[in-house]
C-alpha atoms as a PDB file:
ATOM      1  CA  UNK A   1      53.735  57.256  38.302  1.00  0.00           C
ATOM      2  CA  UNK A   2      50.096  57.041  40.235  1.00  0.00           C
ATOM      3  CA  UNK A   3      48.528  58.583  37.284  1.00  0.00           C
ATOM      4  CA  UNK A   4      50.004  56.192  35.016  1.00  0.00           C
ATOM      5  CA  UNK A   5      48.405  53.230  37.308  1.00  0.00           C
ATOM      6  CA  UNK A   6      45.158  55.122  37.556  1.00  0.00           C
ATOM      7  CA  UNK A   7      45.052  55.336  33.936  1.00  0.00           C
ATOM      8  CA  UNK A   8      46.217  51.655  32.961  1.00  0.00           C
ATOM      9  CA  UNK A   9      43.275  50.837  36.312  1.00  0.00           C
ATOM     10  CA  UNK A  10      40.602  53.045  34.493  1.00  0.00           C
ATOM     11  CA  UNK A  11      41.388  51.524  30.733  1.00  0.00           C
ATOM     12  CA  UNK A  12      41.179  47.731  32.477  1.00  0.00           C
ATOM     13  CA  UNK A  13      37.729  48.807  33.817  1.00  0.00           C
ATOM     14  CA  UNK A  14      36.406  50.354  30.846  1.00  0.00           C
ATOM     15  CA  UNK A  15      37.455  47.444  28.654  1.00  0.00           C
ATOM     16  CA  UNK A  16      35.151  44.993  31.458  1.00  0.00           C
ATOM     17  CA  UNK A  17      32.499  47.030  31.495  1.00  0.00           C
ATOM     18  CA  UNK A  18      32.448  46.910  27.668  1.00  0.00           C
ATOM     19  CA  UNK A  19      32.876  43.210  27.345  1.00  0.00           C
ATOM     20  CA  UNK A  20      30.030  43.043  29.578  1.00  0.00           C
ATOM     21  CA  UNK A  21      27.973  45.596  27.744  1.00  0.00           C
ATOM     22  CA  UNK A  22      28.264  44.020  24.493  1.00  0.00           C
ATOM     23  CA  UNK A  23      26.118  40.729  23.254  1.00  0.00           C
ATOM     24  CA  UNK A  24      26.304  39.099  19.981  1.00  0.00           C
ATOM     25  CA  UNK A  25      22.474  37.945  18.574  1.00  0.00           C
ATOM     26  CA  UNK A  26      22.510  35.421  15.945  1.00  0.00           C
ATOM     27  CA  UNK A  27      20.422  35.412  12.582  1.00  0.00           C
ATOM     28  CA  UNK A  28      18.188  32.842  13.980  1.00  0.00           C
ATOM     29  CA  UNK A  29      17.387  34.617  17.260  1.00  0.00           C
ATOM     30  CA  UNK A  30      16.186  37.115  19.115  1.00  0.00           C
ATOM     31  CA  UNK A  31      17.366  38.382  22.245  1.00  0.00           C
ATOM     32  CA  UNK A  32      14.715  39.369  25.280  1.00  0.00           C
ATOM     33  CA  UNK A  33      16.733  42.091  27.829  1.00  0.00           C
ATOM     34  CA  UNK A  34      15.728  41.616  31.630  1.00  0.00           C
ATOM     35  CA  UNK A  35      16.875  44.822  33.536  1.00  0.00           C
ATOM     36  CA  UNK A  36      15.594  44.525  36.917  1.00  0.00           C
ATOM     37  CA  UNK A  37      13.540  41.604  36.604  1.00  0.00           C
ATOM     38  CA  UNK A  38      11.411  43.767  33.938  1.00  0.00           C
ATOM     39  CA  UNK A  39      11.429  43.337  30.050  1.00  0.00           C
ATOM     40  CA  UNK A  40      12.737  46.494  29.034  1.00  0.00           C
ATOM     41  CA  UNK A  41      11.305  46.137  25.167  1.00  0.00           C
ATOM     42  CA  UNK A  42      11.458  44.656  21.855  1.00  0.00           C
ATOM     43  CA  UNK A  43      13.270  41.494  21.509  1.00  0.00           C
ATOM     44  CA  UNK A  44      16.620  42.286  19.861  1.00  0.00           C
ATOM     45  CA  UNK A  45      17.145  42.034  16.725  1.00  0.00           C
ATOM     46  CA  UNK A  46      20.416  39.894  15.226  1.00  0.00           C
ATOM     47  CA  UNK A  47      23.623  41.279  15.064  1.00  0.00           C
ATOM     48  CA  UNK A  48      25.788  43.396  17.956  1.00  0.00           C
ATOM     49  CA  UNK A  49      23.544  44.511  20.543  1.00  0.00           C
ATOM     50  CA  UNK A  50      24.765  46.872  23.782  1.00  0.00           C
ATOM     51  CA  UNK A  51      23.229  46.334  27.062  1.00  0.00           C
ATOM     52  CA  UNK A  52      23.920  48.004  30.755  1.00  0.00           C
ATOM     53  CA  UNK A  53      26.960  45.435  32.166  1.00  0.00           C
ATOM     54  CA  UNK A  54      25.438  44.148  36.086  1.00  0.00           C
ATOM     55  CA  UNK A  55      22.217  45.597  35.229  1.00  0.00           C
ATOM     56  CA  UNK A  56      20.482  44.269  31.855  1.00  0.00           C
ATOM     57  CA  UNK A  57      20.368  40.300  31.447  1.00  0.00           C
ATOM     58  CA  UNK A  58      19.991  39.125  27.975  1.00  0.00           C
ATOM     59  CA  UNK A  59      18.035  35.821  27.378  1.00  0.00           C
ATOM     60  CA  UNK A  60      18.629  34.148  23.383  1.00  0.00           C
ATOM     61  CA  UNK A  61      15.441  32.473  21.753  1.00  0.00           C
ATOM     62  CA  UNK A  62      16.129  30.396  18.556  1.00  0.00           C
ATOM     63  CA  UNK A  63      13.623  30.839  15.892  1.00  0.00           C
ATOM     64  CA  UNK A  64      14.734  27.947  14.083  1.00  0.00           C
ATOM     65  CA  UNK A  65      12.086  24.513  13.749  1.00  0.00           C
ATOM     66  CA  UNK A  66      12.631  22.274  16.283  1.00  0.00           C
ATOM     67  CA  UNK A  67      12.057  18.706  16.010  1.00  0.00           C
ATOM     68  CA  UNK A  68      11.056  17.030  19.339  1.00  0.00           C
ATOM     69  CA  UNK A  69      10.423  12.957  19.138  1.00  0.00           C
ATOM     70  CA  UNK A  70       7.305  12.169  21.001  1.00  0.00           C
ATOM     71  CA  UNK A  71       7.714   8.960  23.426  1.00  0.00           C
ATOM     72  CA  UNK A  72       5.702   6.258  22.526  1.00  0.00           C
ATOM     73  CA  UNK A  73       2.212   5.885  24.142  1.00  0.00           C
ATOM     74  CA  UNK A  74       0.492   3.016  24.852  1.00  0.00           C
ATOM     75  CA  UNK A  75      -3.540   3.168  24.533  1.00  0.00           C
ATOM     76  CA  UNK A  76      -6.292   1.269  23.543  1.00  0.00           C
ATOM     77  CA  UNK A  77      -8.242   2.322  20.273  1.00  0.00           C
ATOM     78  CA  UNK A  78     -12.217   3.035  20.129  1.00  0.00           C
ATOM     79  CA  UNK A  79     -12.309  -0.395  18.980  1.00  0.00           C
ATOM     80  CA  UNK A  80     -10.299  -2.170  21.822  1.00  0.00           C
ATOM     81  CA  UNK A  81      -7.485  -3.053  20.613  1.00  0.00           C
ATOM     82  CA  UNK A  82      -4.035  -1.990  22.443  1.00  0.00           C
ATOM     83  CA  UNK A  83      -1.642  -0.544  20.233  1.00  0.00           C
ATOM     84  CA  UNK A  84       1.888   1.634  20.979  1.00  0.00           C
ATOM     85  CA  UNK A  85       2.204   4.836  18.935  1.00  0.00           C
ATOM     86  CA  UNK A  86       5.209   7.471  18.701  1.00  0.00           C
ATOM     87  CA  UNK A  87       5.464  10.420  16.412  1.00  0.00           C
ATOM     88  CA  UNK A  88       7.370  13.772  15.924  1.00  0.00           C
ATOM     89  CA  UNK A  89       6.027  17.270  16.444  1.00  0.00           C
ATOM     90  CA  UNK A  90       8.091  19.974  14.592  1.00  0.00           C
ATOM     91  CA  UNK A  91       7.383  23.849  16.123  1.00  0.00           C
ATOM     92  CA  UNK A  92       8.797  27.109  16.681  1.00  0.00           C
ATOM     93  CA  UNK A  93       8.800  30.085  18.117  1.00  0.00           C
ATOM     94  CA  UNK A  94       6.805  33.189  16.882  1.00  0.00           C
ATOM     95  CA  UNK A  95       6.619  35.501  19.906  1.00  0.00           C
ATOM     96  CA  UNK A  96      10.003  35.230  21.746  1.00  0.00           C
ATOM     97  CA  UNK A  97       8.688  37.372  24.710  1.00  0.00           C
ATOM     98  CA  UNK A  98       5.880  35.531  25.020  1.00  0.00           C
ATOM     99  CA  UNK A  99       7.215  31.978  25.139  1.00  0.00           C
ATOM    100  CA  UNK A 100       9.998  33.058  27.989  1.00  0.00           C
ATOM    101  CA  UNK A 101       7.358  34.839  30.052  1.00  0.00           C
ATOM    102  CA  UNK A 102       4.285  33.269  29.646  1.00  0.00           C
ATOM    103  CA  UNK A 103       5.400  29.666  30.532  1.00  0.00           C
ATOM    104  CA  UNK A 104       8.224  28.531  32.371  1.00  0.00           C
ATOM    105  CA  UNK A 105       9.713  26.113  29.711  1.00  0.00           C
ATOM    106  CA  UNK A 106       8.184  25.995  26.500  1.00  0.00           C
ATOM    107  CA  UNK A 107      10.180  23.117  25.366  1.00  0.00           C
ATOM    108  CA  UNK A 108       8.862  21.115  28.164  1.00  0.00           C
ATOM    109  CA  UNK A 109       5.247  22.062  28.130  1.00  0.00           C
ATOM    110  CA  UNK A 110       4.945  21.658  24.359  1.00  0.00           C
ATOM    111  CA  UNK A 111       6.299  17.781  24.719  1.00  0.00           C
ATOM    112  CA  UNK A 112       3.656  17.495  27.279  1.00  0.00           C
ATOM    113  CA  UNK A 113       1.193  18.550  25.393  1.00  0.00           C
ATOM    114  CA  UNK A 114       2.234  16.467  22.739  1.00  0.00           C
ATOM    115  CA  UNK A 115       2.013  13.039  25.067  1.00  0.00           C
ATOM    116  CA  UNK A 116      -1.121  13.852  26.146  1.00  0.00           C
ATOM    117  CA  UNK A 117      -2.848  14.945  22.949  1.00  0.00           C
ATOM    118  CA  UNK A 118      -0.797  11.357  21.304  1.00  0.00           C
ATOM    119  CA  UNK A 119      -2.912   9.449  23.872  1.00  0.00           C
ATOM    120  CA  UNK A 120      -6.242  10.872  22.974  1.00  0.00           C
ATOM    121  CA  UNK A 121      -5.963  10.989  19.267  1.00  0.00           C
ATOM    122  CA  UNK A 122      -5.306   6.720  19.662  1.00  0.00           C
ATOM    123  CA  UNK A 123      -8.878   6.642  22.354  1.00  0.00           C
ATOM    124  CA  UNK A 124     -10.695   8.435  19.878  1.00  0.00           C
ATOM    125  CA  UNK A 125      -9.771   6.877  16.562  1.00  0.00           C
ATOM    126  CA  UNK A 126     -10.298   2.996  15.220  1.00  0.00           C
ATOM    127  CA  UNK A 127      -7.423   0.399  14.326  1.00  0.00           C
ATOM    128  CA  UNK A 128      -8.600   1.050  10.775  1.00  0.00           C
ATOM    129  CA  UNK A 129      -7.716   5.044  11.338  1.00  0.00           C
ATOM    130  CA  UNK A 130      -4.466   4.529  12.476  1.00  0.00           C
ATOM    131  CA  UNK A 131      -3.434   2.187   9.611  1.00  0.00           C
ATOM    132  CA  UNK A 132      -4.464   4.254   6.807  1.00  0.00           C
ATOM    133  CA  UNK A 133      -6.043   7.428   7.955  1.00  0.00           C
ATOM    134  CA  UNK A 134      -2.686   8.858   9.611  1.00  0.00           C
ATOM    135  CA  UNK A 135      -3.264  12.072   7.297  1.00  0.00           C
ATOM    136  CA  UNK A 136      -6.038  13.420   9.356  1.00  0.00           C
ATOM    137  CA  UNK A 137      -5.010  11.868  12.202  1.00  0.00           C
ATOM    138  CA  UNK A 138      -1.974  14.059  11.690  1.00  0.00           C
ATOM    139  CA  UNK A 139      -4.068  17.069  11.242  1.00  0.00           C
ATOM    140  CA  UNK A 140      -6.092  16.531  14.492  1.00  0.00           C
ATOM    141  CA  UNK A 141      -3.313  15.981  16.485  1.00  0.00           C
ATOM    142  CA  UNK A 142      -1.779  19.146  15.512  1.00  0.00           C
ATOM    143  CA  UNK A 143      -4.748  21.411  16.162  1.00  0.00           C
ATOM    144  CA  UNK A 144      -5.255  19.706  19.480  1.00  0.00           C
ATOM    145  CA  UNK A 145      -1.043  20.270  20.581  1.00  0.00           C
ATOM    146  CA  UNK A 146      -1.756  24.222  18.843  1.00  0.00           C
ATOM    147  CA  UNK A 147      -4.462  25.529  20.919  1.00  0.00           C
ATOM    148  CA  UNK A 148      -2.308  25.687  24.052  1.00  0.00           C
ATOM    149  CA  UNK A 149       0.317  26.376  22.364  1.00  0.00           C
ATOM    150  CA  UNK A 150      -0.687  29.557  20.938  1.00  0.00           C
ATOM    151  CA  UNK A 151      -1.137  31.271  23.993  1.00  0.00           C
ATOM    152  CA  UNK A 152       2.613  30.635  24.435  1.00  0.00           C
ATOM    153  CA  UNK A 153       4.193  32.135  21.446  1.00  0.00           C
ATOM    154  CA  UNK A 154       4.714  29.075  19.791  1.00  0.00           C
ATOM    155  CA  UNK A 155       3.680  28.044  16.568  1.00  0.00           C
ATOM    156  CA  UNK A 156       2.974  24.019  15.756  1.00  0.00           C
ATOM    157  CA  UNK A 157       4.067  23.415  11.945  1.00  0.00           C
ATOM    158  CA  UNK A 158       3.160  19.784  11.736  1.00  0.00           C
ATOM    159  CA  UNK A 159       2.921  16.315  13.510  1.00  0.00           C
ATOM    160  CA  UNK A 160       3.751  12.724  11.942  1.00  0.00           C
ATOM    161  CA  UNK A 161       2.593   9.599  13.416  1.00  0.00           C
ATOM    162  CA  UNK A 162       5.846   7.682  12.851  1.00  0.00           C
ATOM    163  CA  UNK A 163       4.807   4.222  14.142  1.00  0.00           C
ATOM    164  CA  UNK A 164       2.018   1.825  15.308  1.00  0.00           C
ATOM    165  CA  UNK A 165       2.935  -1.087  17.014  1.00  0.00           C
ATOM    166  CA  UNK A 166       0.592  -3.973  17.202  1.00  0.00           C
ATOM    167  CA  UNK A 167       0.211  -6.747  19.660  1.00  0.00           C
ATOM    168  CA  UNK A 168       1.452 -10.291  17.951  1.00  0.00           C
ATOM    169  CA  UNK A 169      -2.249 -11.663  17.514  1.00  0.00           C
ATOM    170  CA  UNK A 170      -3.248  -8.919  16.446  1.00  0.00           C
ATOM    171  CA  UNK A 171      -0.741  -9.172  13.417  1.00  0.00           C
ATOM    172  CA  UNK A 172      -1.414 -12.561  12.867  1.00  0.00           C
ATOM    173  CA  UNK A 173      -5.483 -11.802  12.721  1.00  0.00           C
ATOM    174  CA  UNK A 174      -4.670  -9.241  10.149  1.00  0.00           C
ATOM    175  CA  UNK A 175      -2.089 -11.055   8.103  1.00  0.00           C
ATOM    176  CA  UNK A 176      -4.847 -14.119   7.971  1.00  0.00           C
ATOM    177  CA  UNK A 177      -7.749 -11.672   7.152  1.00  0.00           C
ATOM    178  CA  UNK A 178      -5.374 -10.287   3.882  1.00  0.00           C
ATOM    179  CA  UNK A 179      -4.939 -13.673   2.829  1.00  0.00           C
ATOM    180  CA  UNK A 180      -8.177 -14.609   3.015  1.00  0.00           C
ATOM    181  CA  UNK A 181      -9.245 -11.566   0.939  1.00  0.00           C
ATOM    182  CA  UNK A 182      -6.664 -12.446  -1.521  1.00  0.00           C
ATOM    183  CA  UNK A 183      -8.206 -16.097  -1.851  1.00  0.00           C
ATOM    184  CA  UNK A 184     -11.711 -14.249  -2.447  1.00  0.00           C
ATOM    185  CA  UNK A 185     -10.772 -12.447  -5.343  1.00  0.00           C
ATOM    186  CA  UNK A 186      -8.521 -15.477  -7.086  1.00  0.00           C
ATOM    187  CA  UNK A 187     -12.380 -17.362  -6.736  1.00  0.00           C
ATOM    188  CA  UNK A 188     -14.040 -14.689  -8.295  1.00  0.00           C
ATOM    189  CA  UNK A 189     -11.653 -14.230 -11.006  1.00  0.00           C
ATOM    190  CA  UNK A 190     -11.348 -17.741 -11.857  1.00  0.00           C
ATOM    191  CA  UNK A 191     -15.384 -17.761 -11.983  1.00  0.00           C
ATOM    192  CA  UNK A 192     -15.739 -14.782 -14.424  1.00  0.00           C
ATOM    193  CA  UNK A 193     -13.237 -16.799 -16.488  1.00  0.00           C
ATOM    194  CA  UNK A 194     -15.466 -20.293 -16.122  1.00  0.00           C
ATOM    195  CA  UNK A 195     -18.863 -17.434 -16.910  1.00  0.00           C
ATOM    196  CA  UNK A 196     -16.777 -16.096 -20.141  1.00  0.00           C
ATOM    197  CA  UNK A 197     -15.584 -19.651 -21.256  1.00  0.00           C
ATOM    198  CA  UNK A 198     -18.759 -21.363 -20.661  1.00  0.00           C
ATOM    199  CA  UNK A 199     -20.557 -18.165 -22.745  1.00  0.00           C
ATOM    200  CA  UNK A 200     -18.188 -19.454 -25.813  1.00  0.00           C
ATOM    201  CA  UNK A 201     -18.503 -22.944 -25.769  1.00  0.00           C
ATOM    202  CA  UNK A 202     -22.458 -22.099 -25.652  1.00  0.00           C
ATOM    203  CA  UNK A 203     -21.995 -20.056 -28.506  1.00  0.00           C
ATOM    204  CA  UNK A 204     -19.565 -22.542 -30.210  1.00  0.00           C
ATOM    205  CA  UNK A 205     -22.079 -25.386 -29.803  1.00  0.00           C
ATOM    206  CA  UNK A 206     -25.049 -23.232 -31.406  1.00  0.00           C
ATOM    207  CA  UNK A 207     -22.696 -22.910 -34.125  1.00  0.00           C
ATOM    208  CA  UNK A 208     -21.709 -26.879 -34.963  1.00  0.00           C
ATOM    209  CA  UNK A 209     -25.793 -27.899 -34.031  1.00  0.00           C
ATOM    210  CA  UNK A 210     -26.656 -25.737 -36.937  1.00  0.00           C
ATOM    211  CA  UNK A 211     -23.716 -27.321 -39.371  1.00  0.00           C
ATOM    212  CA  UNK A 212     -23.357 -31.245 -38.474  1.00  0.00           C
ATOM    213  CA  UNK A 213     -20.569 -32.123 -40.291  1.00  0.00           C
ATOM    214  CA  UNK A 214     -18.351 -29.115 -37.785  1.00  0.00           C
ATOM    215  CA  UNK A 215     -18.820 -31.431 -35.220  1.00  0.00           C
ATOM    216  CA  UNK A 216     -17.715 -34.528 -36.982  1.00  0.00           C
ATOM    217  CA  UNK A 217     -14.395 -32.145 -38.155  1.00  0.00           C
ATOM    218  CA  UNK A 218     -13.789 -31.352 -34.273  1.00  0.00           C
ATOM    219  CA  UNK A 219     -13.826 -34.793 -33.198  1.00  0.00           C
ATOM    220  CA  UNK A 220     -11.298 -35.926 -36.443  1.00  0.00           C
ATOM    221  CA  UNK A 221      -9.158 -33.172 -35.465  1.00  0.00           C
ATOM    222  CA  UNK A 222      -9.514 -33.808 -31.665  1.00  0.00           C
ATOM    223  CA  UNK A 223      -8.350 -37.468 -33.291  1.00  0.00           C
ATOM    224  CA  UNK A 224      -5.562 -36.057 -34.765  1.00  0.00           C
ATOM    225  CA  UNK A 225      -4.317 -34.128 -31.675  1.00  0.00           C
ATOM    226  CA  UNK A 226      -4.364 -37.418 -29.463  1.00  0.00           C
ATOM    227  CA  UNK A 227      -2.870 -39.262 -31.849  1.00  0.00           C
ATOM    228  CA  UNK A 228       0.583 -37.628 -32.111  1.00  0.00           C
ATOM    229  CA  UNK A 229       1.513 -38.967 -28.474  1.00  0.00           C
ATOM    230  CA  UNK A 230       2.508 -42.884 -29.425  1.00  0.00           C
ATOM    231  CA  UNK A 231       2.730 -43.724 -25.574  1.00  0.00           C
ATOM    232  CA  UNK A 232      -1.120 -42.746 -24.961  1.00  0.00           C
ATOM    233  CA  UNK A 233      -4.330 -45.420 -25.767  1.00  0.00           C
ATOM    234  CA  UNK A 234      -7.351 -43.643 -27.560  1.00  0.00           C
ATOM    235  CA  UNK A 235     -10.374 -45.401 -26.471  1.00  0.00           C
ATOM    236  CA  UNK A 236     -13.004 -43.830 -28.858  1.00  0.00           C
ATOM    237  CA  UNK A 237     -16.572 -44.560 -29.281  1.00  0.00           C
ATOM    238  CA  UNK A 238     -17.791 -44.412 -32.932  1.00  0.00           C
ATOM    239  CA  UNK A 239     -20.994 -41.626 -33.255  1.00  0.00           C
ATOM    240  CA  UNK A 240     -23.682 -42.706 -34.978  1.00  0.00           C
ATOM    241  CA  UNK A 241     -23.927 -38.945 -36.600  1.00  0.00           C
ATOM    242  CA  UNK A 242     -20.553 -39.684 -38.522  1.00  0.00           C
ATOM    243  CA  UNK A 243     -21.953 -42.912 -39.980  1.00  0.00           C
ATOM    244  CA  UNK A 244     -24.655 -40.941 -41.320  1.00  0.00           C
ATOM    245  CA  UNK A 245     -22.612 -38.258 -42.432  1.00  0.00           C
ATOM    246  CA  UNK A 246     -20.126 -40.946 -44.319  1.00  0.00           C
ATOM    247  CA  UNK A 247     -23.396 -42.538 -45.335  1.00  0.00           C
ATOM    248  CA  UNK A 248     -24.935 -39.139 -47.170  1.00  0.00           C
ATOM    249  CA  UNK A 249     -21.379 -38.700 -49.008  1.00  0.00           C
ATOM    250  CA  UNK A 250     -20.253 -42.258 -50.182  1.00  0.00           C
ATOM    251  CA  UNK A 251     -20.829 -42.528 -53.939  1.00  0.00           C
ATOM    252  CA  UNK A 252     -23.762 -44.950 -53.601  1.00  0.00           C
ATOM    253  CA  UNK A 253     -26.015 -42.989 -51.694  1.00  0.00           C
ATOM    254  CA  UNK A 254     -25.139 -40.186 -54.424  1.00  0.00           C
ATOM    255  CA  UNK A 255     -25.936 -42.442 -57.262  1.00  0.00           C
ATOM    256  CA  UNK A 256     -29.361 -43.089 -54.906  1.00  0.00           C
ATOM    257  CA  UNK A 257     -30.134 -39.639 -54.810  1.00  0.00           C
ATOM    258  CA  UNK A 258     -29.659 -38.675 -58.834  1.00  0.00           C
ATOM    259  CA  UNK A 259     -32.264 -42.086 -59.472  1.00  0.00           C
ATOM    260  CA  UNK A 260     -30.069 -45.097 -59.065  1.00  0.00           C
ATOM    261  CA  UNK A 261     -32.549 -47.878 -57.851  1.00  0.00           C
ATOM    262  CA  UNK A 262     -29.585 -50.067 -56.140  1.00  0.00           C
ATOM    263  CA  UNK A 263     -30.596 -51.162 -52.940  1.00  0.00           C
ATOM    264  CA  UNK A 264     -29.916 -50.145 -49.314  1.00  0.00           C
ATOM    265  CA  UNK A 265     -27.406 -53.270 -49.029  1.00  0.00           C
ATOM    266  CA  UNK A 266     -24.673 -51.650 -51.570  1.00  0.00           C
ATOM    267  CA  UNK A 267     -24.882 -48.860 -48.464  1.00  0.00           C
ATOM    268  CA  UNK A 268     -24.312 -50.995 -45.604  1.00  0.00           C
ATOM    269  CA  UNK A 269     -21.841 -52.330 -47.075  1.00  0.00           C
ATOM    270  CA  UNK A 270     -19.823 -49.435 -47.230  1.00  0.00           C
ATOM    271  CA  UNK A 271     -20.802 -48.537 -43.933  1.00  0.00           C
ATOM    272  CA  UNK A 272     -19.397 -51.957 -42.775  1.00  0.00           C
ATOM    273  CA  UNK A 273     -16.459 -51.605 -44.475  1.00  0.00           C
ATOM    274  CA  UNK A 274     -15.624 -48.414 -43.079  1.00  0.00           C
ATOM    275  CA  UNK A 275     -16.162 -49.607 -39.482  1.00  0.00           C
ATOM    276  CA  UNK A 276     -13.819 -52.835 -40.817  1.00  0.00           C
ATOM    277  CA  UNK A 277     -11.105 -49.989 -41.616  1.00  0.00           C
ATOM    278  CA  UNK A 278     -11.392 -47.888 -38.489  1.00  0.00           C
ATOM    279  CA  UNK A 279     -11.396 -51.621 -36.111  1.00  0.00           C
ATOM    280  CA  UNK A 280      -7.874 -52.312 -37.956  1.00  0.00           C
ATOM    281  CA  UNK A 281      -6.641 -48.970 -37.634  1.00  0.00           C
ATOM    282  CA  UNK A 282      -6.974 -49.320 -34.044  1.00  0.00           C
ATOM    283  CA  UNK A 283      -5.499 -52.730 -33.554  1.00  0.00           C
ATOM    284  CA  UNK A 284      -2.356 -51.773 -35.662  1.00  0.00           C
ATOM    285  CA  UNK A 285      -2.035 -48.109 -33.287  1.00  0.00           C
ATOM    286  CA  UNK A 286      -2.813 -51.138 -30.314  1.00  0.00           C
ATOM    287  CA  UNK A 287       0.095 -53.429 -32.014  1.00  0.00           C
ATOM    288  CA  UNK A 288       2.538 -50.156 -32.046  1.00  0.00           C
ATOM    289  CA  UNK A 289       1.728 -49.133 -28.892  1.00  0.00           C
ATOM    290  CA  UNK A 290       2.322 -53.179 -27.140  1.00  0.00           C
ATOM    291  CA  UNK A 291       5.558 -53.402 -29.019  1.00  0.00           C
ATOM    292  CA  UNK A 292       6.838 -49.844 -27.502  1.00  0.00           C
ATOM    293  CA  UNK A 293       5.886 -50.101 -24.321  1.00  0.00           C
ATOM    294  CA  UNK A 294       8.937 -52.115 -22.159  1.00  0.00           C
END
């Protein structure tokens, strides 16, 4: 009967000792074995991994990317303005001994590191830099947080700037400064177009001075145009260049030109009974337009 309870004693023991013996590693770590205070070797690799029970100590390092949000720092730019910035550091660990031996708590120090490099990136760098620059600021800041870091086992894979807060004047300087740039270039286009416009009329106006009778066309069509709105009054004065023009086509001057010996009278007397026609013309639009109107 003793042996049987020194036997169920000895099983109950050897099962503790082997629950204790055994560790499980995971595919994302690696485990570093203390025995005595000493690292015994390699970190272990994943999978089921025997160690002395009450002797060996087995300390788990993920090698996954962490993401650690970096507090929001409040500085004042090379240019003097105060502005609050926060971004996001993403590392991980490369030399699992390294990082638990070499510093006490790698998470911690690398978030240090990370506020204090956050701070000097914004005292070195412009307004201007942090606006629209943030891809070498983001470069910069993560060579400044890696240098320490190296030396620790751990490896920085990149750094965002993920906001810059500005002071309320500040915004209000800026948001007057983009309207006022927008108002610039509205001028500017609107006086190319005036340039371009003026550059045609020029050229339009070389054209009718070397063919009179365009001009006097443009101003009966310009006529015409007004004309179809009954509520409007035209108030046109008569060119003396259309006179002439009416004058070197009526059928006297013609007959003048092939020989006729009529005198200048017959002429002004077309003239004047042209003007006679355009005077009643008007009255009659006048007349229309008095007997319309409420």
């Amino acid at each position: 009967m003793l042996a049987v309870y020194i036997a169920i004693g000895l099983v109950t023991l050897g099962a503790l000792l082997l629950g204790n013996s055994l560790r499980i590693v995971k595919q994302y770590e690696r485990g570093i074995v203390f025995r005595f205070g000493r690292v015994t070797s390699d970190p272990k690799p994943p999978g089921l991994t025997a160690i002395m029970p009450f002797v060996d100590k087995l300390q788990k390092v993920s090698l996954q990317i962490i993401t650690m949000p970096i507090p929001a720092q409040d500085g004042i730019t090379r240019d003097n303005v105060t502005v609050r910035v926060d971004a996001v550091i993403y590392y991980k660990v490369v030399d699992p001994r390294r990082a638990v031996v070499d510093v006490e708590n790698y998470h911690l120090a690398v978030g240090q590191v990370a506020q204090t490099s956050l701070r000097s990136i914004i005292g070195q760098s412009e307004l201007d830099d942090l606006l629209t620059n943030r891809e070498q600021l983001n470069q910069g800041l993560a060579l400044m947080i890696d240098n320490p870091a190296v030396d620790w086992g751990i490896h920085i894979d990149r750094v965002e700037i993920k906001d810059v807060a500005l002071p309320e004047g500040m915004k209000r300087s800026m948001s007057r400064q983009a309207e006022a740039e927008r108002e610039r270039r509205s001028r500017v286009i609107i006086a190319d177009g005036e340039l371009q416009a003026s550059n045609k009329l020029a050229q339009a106006a070389d054209a009718m001075a070397s063919t009179p009778s365009a001009l006097q066309l443009r101003l009966l069509q310009t006529i015409v145009e007004v004309a179809a709105e009954r509520n409007s009054t035209l108030v046109l004065p008569f060119p003396v260049e259309l006179l002439r023009f009416l004058e070197g086509n009526t059928p006297r001057a013609r007959a003048t030109t092939d020989g006729d010996t009529t005198s200048a009278t017959g002429t002004d007397d077309a003239i004047e009974q042209i003007v006679r026609m355009l005077g009643t013309s008007l009255r009659q639009n006048a007349d229309e337009a008095a007997v319309q109107r409420p």
